[in-house]
C-alpha atoms as a PDB file:
ATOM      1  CA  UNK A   1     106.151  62.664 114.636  1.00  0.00           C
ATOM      2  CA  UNK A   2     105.455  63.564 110.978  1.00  0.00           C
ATOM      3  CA  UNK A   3     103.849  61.986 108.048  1.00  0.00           C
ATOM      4  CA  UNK A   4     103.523  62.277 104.665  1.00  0.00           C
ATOM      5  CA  UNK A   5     100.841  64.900 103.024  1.00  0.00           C
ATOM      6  CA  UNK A   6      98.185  62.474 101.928  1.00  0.00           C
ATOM      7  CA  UNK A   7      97.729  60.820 105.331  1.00  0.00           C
ATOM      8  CA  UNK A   8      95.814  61.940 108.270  1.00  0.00           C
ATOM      9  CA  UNK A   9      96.865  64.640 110.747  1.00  0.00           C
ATOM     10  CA  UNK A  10      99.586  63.304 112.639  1.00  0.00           C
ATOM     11  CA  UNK A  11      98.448  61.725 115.937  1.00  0.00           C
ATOM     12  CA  UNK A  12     100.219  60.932 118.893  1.00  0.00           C
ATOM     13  CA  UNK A  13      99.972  59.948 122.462  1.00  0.00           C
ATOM     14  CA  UNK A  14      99.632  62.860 124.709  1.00  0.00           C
ATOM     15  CA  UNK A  15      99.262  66.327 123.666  1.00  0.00           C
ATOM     16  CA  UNK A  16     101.561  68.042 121.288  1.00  0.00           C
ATOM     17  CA  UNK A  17     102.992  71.256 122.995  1.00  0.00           C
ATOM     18  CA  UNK A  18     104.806  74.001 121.462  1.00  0.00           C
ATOM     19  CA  UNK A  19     107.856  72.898 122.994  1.00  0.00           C
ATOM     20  CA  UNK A  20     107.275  69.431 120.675  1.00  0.00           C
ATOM     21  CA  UNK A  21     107.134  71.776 117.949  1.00  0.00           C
ATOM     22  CA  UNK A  22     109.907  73.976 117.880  1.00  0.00           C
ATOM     23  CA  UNK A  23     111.980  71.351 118.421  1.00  0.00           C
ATOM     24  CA  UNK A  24     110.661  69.535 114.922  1.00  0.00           C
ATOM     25  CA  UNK A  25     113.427  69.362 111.954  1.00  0.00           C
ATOM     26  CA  UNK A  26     112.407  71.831 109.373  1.00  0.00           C
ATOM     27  CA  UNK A  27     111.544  69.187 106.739  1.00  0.00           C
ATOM     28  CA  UNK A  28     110.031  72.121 104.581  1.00  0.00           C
ATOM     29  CA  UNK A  29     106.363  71.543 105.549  1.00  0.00           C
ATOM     30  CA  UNK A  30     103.759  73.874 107.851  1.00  0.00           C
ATOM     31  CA  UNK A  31     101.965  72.544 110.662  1.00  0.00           C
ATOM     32  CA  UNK A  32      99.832  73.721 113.108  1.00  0.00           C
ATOM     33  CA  UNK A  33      98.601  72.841 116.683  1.00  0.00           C
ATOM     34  CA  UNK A  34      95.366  72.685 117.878  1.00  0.00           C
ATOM     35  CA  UNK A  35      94.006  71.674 121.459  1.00  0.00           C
ATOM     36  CA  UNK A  36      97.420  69.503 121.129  1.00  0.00           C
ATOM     37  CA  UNK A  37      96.919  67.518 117.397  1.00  0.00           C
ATOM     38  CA  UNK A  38      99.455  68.315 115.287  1.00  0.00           C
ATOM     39  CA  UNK A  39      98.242  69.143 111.776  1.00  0.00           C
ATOM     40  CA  UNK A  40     100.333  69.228 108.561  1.00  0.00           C
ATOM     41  CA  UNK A  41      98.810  72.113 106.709  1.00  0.00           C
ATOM     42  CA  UNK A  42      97.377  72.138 102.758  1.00  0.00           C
ATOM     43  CA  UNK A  43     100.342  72.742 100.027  1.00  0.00           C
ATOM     44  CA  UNK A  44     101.352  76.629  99.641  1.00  0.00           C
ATOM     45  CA  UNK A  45      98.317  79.162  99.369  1.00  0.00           C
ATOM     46  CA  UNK A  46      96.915  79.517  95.421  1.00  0.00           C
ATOM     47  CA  UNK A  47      98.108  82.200  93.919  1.00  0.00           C
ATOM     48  CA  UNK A  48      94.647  84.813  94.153  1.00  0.00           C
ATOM     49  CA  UNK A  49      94.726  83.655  97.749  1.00  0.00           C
ATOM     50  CA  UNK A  50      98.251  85.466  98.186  1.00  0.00           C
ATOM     51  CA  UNK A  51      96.812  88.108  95.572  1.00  0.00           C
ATOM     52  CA  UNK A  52      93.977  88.613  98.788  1.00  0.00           C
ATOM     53  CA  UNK A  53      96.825  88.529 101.657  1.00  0.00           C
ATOM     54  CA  UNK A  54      98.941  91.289 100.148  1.00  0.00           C
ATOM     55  CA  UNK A  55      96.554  93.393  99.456  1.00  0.00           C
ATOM     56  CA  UNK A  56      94.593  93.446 102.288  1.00  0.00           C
ATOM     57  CA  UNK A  57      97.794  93.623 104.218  1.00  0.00           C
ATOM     58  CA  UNK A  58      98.498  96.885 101.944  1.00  0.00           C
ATOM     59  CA  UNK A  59      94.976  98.203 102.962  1.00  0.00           C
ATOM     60  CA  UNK A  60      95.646  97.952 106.432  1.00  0.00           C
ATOM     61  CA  UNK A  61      98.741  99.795 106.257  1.00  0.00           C
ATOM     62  CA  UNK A  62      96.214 103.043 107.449  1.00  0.00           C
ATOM     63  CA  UNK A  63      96.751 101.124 110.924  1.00  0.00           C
ATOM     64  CA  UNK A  64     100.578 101.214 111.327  1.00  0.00           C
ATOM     65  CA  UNK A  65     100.734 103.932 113.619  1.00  0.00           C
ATOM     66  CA  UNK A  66      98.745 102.068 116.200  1.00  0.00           C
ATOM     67  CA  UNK A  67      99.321  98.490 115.655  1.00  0.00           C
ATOM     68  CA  UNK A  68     101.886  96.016 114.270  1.00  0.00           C
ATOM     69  CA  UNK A  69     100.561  93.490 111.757  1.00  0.00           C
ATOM     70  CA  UNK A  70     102.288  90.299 110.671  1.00  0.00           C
ATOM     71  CA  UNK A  71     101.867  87.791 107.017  1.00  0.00           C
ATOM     72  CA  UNK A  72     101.999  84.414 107.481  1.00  0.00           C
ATOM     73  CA  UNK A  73     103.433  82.175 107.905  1.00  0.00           C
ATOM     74  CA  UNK A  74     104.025  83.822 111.763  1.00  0.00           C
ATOM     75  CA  UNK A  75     103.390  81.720 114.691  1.00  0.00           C
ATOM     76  CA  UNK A  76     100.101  82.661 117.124  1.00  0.00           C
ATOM     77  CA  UNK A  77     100.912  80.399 120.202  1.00  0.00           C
ATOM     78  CA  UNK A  78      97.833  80.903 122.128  1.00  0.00           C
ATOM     79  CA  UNK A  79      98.554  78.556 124.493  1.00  0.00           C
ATOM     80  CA  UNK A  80     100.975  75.610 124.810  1.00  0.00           C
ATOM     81  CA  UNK A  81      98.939  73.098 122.956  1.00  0.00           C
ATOM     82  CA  UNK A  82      97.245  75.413 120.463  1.00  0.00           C
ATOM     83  CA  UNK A  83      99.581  76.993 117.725  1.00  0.00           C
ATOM     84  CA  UNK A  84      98.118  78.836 114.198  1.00  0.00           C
ATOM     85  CA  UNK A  85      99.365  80.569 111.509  1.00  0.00           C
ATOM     86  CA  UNK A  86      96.822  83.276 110.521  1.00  0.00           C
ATOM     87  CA  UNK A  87      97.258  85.017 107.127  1.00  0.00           C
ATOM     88  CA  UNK A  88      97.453  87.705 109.267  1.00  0.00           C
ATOM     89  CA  UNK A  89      97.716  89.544 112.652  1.00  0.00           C
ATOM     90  CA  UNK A  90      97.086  93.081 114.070  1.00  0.00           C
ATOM     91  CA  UNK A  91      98.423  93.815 117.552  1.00  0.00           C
ATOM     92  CA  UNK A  92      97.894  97.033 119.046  1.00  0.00           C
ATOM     93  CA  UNK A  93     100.678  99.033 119.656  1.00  0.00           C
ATOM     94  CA  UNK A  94      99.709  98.938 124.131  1.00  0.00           C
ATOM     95  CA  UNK A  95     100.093  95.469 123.825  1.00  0.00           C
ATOM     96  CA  UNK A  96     103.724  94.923 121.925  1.00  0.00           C
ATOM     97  CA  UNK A  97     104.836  92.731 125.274  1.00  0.00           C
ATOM     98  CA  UNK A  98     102.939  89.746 123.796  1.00  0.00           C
ATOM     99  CA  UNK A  99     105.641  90.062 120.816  1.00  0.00           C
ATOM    100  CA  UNK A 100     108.533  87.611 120.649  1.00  0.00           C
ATOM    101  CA  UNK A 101     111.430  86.479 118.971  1.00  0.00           C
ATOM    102  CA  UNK A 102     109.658  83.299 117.827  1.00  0.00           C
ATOM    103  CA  UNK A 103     105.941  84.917 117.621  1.00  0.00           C
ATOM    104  CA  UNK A 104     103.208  86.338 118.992  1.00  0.00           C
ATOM    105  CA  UNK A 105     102.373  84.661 122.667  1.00  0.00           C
ATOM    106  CA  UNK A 106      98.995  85.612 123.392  1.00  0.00           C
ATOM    107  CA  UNK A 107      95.543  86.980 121.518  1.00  0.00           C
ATOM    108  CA  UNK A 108      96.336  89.673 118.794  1.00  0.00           C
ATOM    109  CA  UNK A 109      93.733  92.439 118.594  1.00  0.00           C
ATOM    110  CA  UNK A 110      92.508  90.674 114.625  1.00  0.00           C
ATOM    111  CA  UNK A 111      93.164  87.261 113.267  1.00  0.00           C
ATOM    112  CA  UNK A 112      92.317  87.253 108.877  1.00  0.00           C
ATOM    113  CA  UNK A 113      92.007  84.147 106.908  1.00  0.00           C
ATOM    114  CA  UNK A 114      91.711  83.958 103.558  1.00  0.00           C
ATOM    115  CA  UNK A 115      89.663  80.869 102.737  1.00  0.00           C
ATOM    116  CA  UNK A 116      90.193  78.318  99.877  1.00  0.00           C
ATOM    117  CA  UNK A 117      88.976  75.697  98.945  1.00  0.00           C
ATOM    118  CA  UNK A 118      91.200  73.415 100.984  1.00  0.00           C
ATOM    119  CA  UNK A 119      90.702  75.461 104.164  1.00  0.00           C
ATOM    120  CA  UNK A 120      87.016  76.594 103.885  1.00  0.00           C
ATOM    121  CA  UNK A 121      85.755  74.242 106.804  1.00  0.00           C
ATOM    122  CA  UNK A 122      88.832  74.387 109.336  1.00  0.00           C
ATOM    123  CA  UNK A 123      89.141  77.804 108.995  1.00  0.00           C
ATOM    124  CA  UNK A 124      85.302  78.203 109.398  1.00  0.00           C
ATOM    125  CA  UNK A 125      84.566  75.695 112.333  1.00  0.00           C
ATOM    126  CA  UNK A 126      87.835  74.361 113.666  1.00  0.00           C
ATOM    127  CA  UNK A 127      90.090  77.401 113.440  1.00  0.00           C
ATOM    128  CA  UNK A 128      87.335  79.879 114.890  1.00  0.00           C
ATOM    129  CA  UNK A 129      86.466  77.875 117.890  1.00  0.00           C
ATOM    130  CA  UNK A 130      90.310  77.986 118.516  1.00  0.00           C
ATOM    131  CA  UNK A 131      90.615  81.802 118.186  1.00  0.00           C
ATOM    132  CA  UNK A 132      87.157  82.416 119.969  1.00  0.00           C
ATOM    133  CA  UNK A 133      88.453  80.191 122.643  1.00  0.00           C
ATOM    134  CA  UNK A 134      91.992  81.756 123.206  1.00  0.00           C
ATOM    135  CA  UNK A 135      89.951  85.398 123.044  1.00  0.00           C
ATOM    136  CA  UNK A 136      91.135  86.774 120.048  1.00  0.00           C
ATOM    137  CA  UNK A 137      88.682  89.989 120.043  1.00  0.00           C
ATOM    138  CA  UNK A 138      88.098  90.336 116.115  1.00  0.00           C
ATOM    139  CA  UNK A 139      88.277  87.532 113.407  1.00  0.00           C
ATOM    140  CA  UNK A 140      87.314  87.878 109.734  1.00  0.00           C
ATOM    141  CA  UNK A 141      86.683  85.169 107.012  1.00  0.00           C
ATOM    142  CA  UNK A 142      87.782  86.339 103.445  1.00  0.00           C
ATOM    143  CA  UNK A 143      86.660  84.600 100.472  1.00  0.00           C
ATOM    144  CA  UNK A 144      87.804  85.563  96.868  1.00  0.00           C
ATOM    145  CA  UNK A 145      85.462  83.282  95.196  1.00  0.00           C
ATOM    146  CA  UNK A 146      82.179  84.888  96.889  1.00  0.00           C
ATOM    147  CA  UNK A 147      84.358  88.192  97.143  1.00  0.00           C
ATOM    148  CA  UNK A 148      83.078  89.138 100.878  1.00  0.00           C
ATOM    149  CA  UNK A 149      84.424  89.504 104.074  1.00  0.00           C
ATOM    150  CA  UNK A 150      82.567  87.991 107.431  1.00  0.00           C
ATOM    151  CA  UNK A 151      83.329  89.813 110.478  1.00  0.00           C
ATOM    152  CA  UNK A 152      82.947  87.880 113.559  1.00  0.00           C
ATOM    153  CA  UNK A 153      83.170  89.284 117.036  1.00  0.00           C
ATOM    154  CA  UNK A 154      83.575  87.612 120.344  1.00  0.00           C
ATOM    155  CA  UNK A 155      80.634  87.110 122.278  1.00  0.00           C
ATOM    156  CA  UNK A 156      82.010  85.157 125.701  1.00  0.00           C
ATOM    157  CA  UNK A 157      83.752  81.799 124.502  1.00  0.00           C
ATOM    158  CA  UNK A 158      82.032  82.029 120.702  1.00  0.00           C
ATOM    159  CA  UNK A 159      82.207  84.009 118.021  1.00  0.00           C
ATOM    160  CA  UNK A 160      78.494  86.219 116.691  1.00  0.00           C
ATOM    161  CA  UNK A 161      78.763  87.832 112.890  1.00  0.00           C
ATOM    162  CA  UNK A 162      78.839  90.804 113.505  1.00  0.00           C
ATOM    163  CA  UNK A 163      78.692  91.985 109.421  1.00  0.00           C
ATOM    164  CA  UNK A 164      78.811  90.601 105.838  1.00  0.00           C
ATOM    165  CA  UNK A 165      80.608  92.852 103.734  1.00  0.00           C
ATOM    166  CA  UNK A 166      79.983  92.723  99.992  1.00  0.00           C
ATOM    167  CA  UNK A 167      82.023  94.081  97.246  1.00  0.00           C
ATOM    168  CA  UNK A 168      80.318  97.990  97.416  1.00  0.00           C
ATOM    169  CA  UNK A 169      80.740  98.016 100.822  1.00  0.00           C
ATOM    170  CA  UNK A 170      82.841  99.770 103.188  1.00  0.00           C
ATOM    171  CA  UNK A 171      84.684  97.741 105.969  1.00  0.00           C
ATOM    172  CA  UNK A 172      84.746  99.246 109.118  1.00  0.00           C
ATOM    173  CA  UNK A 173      85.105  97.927 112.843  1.00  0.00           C
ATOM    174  CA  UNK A 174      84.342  99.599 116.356  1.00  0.00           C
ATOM    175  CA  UNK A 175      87.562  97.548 117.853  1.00  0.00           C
ATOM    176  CA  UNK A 176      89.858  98.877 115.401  1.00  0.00           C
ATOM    177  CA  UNK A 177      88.607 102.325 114.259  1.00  0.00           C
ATOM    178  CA  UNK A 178      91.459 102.741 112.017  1.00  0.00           C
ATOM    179  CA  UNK A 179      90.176 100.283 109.821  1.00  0.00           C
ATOM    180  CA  UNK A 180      88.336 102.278 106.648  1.00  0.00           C
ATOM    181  CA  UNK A 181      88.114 100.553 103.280  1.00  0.00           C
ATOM    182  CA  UNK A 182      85.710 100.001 100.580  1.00  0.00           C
ATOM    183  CA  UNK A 183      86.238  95.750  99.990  1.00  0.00           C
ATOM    184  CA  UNK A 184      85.685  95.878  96.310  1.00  0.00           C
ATOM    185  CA  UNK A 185      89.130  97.851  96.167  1.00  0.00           C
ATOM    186  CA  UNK A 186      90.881  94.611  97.207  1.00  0.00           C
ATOM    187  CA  UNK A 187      89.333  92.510  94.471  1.00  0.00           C
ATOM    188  CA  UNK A 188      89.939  95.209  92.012  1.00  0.00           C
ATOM    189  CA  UNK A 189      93.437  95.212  92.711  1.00  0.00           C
ATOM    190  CA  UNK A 190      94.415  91.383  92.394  1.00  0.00           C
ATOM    191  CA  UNK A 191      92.109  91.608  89.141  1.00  0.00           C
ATOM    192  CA  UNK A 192      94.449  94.490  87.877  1.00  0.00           C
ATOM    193  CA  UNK A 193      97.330  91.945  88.518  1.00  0.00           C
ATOM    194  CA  UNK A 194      95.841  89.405  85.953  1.00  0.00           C
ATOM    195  CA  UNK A 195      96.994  86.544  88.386  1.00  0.00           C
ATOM    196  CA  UNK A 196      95.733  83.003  87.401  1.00  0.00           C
ATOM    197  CA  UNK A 197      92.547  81.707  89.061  1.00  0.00           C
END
């Protein structure tokens, strides 16, 4: 069932279930199901990318009292063929039950990915239609080279933009009211760190 990195997602007959893949040897790699395809996922995050996650993670700490929020890698099984590993999750606090031992089992409340180069287009095209199709209310797109965030919000089975939020610019969202920051902060932070680009 697996293959090496520089070949093509692994393919199968039938659909791949989560079942199929919690049962997979750890052999020290991350994959990901979608619509039941199996897909080895890129080498570890660059460093600014992690820079991003932590941060932003930090930022949304202004949330904790009413939701729970999770770092990949954390499993999102959003059905039995579709499995992601968001950089990370928000839950509301109402909906805990959809917690697990092994994950989240259902649509968390916000889904953030931190794009690179490696994972512009899946998590642009591919990824989205998952999450828009599983009903995950809230997803945003965060890119540290353009230094914006994209705020999508369901609109039936698809996602609509709802915002493009620059550097000077204060994030906000009607879903999650909690959320209040100014997304230059974020930047300005993993610049403080000096990390390697």
């Amino acid at each position: 069932m697996k293959k090496k990195r520089d070949e093509d997602p692994i393919v199968r007959e039938g659909p791949v279930t989560y079942e199929d893949y919690a049962a997979m040897p750890d052999d020290g790699n991350r994959y990901e199901i979608i619509d039941g395809v199996l897909e080895m996922m890129s080498p570890g995050p660059m460093t600014v990318h992690q820079g991003v996650s932590g941060e932003l993670f930090l930022f949304l700490q202004s949330c904790r009292s009413e939701y729970v929020m999770f770092l990949a890698p954390f499993d999102v099984i959003l059905s039995r063929t579709t499995v992601l590993q968001p950089d990370i999750i928000m839950i509301h606090r109402s909906r805990l039950e959809i917690v697990k031992k092994h994950g989240v089992e259902g649509a968390p409340d916000l889904v953030v990915e931190i794009l690179s180069p490696s994972t512009r287009k899946r998590d642009k095209v591919v990824k989205a239609a998952a999450y828009a199709k599983h009903q995950v209310p809230e997803y945003w797109l965060v890119d540290p080279e353009a230094r914006t965030l994209e705020q999508y919000r369901l609109d039936g089975e698809r996602y609509e933009l709802a915002q493009t939020y620059e550097e000077e610019d204060r994030v906000s969202s009607d879903k999650l009211p909690c959320v209040s920051f100014v997304l230059g902060e974020i930047f300005n932070e993993v610049d403080r760190l000096g990390l390697p680009t």
